[in-house]
N, C-alpha and C. Protein backbone atom coordinates (compact mmCIF):
# COMPACT_ATOMS: atom_id res chain seq x y z
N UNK A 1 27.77 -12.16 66.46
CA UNK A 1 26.56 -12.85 66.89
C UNK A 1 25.62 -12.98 65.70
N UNK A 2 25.14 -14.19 65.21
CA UNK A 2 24.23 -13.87 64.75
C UNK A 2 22.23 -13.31 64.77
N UNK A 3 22.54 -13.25 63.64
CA UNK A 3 20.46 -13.10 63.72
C UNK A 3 19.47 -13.76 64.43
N UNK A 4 19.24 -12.79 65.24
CA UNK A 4 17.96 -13.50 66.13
C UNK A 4 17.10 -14.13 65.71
N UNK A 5 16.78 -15.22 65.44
CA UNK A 5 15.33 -15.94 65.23
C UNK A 5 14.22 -16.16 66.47
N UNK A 6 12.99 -16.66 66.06
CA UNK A 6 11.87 -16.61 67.21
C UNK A 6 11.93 -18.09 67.48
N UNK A 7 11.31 -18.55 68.21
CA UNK A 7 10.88 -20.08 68.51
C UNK A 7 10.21 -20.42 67.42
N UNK A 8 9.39 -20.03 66.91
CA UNK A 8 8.30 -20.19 65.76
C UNK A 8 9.44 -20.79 64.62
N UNK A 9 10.32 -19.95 64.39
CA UNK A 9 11.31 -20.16 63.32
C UNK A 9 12.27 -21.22 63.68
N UNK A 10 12.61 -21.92 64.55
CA UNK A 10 13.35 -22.88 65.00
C UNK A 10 12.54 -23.76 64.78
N UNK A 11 11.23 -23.80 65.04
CA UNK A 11 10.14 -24.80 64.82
C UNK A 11 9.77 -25.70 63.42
N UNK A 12 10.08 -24.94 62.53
CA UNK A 12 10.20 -24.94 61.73
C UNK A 12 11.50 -25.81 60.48
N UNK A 13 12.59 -25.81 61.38
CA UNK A 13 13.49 -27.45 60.98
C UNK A 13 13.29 -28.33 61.57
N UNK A 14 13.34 -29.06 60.60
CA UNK A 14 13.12 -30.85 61.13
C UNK A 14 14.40 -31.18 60.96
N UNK A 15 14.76 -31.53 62.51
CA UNK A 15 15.79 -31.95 62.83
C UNK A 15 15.88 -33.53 63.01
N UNK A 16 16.18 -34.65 62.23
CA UNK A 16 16.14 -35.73 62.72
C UNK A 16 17.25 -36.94 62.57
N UNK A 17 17.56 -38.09 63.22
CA UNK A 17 18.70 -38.68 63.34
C UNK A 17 18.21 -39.73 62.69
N UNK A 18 19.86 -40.34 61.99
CA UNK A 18 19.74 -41.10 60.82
C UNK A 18 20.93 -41.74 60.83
N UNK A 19 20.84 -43.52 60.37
CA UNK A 19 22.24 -43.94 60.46
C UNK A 19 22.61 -44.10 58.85
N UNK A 20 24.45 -43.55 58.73
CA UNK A 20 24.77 -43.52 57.43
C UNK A 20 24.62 -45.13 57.80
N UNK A 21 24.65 -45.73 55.80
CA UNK A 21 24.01 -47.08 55.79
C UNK A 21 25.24 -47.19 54.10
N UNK A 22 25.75 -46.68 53.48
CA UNK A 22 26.81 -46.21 52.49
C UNK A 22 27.55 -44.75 52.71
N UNK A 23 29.48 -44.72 52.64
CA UNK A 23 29.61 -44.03 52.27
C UNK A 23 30.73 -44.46 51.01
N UNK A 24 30.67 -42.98 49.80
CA UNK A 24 31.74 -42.99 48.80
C UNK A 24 32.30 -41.80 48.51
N UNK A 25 33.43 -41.65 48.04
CA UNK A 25 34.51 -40.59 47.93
C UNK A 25 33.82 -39.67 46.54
N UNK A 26 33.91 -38.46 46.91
CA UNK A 26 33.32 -37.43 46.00
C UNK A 26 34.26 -36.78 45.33
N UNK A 27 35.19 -37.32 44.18
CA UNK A 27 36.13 -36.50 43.70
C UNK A 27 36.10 -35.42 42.78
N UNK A 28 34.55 -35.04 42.55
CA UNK A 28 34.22 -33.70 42.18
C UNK A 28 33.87 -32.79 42.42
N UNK A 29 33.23 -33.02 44.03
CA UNK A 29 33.53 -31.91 44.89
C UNK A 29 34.46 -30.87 45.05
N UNK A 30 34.31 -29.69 45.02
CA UNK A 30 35.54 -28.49 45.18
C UNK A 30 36.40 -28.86 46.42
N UNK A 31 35.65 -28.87 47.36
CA UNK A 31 36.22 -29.42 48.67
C UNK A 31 36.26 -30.77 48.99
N UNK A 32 37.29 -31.36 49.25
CA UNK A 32 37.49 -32.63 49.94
C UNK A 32 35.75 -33.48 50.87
N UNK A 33 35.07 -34.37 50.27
CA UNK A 33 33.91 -34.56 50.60
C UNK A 33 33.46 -35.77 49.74
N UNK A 34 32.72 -36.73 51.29
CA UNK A 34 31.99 -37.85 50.48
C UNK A 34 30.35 -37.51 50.94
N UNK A 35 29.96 -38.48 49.75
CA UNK A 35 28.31 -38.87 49.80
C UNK A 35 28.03 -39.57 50.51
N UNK A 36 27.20 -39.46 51.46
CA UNK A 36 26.48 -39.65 52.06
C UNK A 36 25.19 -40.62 51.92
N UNK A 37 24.68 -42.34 52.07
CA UNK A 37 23.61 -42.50 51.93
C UNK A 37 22.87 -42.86 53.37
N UNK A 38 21.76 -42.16 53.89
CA UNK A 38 21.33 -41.93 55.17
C UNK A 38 20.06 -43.11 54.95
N UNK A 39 19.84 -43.48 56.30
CA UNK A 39 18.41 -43.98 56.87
C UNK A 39 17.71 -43.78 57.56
N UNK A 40 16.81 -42.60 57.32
CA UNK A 40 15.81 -41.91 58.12
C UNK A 40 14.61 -42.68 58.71
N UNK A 41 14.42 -43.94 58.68
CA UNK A 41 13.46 -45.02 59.58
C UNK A 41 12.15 -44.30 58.21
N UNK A 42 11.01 -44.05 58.69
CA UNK A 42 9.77 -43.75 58.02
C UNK A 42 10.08 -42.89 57.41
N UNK A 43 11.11 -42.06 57.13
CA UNK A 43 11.15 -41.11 56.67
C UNK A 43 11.74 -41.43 55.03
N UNK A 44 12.46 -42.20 54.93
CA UNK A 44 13.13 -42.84 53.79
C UNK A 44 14.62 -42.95 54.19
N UNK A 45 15.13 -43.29 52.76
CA UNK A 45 16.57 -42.74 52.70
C UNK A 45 17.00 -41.64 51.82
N UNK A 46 17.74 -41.07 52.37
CA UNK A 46 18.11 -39.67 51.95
C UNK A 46 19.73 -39.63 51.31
N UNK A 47 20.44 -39.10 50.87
CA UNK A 47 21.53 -38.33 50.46
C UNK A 47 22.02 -37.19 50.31
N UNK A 48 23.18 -37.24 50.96
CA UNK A 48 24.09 -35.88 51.62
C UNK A 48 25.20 -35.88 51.24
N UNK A 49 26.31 -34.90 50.91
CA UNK A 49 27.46 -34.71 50.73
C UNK A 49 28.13 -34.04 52.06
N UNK A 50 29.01 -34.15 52.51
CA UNK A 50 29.62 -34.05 53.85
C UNK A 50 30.68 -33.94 53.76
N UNK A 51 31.61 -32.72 53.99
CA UNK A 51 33.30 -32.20 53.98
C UNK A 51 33.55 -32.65 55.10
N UNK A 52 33.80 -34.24 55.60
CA UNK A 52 34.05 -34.66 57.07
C UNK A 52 35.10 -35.52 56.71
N UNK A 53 35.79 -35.56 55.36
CA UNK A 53 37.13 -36.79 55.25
C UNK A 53 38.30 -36.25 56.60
N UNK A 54 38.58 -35.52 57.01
CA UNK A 54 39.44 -34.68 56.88
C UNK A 54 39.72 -35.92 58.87
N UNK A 55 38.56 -35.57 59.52
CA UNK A 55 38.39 -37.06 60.67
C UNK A 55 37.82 -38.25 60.65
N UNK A 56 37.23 -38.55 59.45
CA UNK A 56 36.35 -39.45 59.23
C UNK A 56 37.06 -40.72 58.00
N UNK A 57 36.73 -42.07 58.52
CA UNK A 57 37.77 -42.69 57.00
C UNK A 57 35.82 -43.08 57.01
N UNK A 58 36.31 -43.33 55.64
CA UNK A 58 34.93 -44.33 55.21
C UNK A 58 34.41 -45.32 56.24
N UNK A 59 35.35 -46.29 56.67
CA UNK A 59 34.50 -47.25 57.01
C UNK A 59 33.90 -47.42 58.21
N UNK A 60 34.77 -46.20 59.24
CA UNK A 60 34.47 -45.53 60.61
C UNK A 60 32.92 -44.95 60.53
N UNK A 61 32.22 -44.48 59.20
CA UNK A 61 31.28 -43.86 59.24
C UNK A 61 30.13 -44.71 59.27
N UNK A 62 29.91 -45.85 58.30
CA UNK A 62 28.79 -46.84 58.07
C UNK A 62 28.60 -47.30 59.33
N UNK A 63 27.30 -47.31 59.39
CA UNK A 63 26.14 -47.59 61.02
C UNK A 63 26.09 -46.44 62.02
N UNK A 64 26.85 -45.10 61.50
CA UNK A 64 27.31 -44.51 62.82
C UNK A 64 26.02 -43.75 62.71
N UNK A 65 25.48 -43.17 63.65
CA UNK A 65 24.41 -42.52 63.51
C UNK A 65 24.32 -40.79 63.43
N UNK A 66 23.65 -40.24 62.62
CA UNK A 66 24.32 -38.56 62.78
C UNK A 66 22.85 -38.02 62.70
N UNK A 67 22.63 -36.47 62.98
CA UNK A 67 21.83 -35.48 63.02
C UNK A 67 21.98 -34.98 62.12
N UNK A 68 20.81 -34.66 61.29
CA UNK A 68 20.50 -34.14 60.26
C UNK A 68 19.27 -32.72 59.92
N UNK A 69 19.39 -32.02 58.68
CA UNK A 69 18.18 -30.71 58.60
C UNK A 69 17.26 -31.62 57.60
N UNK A 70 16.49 -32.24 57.17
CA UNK A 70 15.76 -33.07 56.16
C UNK A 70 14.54 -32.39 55.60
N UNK A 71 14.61 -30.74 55.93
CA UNK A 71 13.40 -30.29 55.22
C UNK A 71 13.98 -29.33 54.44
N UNK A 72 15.48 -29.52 54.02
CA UNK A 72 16.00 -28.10 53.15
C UNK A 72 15.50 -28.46 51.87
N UNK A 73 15.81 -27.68 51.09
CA UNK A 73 15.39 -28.17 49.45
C UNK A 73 16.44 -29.03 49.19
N UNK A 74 16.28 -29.60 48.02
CA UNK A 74 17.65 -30.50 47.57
C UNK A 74 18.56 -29.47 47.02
N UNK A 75 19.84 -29.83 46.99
CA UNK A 75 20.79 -29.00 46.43
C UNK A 75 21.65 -29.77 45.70
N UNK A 76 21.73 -29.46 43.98
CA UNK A 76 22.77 -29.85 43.52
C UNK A 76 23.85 -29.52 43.52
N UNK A 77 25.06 -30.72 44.15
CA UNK A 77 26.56 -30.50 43.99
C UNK A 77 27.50 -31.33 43.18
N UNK A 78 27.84 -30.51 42.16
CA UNK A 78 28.40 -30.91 40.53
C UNK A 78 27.42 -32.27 40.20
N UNK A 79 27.37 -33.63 39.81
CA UNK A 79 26.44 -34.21 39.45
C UNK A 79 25.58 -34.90 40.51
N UNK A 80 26.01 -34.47 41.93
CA UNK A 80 25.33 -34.95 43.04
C UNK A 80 24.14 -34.61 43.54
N UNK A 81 22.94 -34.93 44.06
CA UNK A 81 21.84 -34.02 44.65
C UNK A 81 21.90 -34.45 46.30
N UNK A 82 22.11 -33.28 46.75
CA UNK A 82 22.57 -33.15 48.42
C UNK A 82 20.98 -33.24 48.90
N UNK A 83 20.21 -33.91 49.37
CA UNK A 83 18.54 -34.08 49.99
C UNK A 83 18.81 -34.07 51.05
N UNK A 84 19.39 -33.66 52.06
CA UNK A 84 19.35 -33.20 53.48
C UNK A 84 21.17 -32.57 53.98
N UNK A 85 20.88 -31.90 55.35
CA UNK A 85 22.27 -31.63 55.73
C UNK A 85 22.61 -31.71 56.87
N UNK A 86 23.83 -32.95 56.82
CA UNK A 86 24.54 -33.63 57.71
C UNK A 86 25.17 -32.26 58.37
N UNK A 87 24.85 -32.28 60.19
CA UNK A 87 25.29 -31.43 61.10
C UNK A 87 26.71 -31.83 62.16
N UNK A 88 27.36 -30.70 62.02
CA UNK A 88 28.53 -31.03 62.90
C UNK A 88 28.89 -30.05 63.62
N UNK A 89 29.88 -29.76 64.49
CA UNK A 89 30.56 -28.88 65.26
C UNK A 89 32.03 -28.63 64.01
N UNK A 90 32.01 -27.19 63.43
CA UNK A 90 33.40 -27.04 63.01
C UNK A 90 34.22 -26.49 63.46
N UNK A 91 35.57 -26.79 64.11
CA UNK A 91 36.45 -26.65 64.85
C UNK A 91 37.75 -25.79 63.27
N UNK A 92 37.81 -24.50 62.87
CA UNK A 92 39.31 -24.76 62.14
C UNK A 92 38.80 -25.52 60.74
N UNK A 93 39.61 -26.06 60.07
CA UNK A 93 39.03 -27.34 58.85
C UNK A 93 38.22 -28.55 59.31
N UNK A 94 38.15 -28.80 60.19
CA UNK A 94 37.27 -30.23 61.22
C UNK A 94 36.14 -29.88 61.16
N UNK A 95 35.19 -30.99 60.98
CA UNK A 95 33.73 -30.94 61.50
C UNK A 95 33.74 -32.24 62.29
N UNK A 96 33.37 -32.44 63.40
CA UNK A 96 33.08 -32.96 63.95
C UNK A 96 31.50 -33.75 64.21
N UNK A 97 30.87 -34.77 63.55
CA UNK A 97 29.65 -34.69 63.37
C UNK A 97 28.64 -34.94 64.79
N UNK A 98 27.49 -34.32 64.41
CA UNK A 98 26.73 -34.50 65.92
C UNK A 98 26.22 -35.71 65.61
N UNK A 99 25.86 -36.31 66.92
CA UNK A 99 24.95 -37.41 66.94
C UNK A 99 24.81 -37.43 68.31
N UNK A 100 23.80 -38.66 68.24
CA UNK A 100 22.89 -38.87 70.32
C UNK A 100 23.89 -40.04 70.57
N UNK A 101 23.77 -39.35 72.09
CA UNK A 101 24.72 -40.27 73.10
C UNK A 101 24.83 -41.77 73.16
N UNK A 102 23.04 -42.31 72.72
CA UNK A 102 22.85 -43.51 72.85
C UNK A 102 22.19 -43.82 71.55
N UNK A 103 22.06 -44.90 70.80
CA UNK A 103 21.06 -45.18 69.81
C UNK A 103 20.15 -45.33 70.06
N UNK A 104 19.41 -44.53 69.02
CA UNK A 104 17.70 -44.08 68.81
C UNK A 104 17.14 -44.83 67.72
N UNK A 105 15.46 -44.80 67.64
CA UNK A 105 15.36 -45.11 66.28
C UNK A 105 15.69 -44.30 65.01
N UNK A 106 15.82 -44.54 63.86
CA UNK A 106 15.91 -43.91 62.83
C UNK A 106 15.08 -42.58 62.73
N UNK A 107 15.12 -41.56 62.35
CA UNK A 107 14.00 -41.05 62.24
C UNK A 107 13.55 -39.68 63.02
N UNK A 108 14.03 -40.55 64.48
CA UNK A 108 13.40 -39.73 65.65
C UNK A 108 13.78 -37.97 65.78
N UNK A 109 12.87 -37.47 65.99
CA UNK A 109 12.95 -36.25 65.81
C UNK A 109 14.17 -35.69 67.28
N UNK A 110 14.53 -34.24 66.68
CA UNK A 110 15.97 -33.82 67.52
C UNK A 110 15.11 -32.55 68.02
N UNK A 111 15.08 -32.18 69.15
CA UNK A 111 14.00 -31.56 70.15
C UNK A 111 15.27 -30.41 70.95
């Protein structure tokens, strides 16, 4: 199980949905993984690296809409800078990415 957090501390990620709008193959990644270019509506556009080849082809991904953390720090991966993190269910090697049932605007916060 993990560490209990409070509400206060959940409060505290900004959780919000974003449609990928580019993806490209990251062959310097350690792990099998493309980049990510997101469209957060007012929020901007962002970039993510994402270990999701494994169910995902490229072109299945562009317009699809996914859930995202957009208040982590940036993180560099080998010459990439990761500015938010694409959320999924991992099953085994699978991630399965989250997203809303229906399309939302860009942006909209995940409650």
């Amino acid at each position: 199980m993990s560490q209990a957090i409070t509400f206060e501390d959940f409060t505290k990620v900004d959780l919000r949905v974003g449609t990928i709008i580019e993806v490209n193959d990251f062959p310097e990644a350690r792990k099998p993984a493309y980049q990510l270019t997101i469209d957060f509506g007012d929020l901007g556009i962002k970039k993510s690296s994402a270990q999701i080849t494994t169910l995902y082809a490229k072109k299945e991904l562009l317009n699809r809409q996914i859930v995202a953390v957009v208040n982590f720090p940036k993180k560099q991966i080998a010459h990439f800078i990761s500015e938010c993190l694409v959320l999924g269910a991992v099953n085994g090697k699978d991630v399965f990415l989250l997203n809303p049932e229906n399309k939302v605007k860009n942006g909209s916060t995940v409650a």
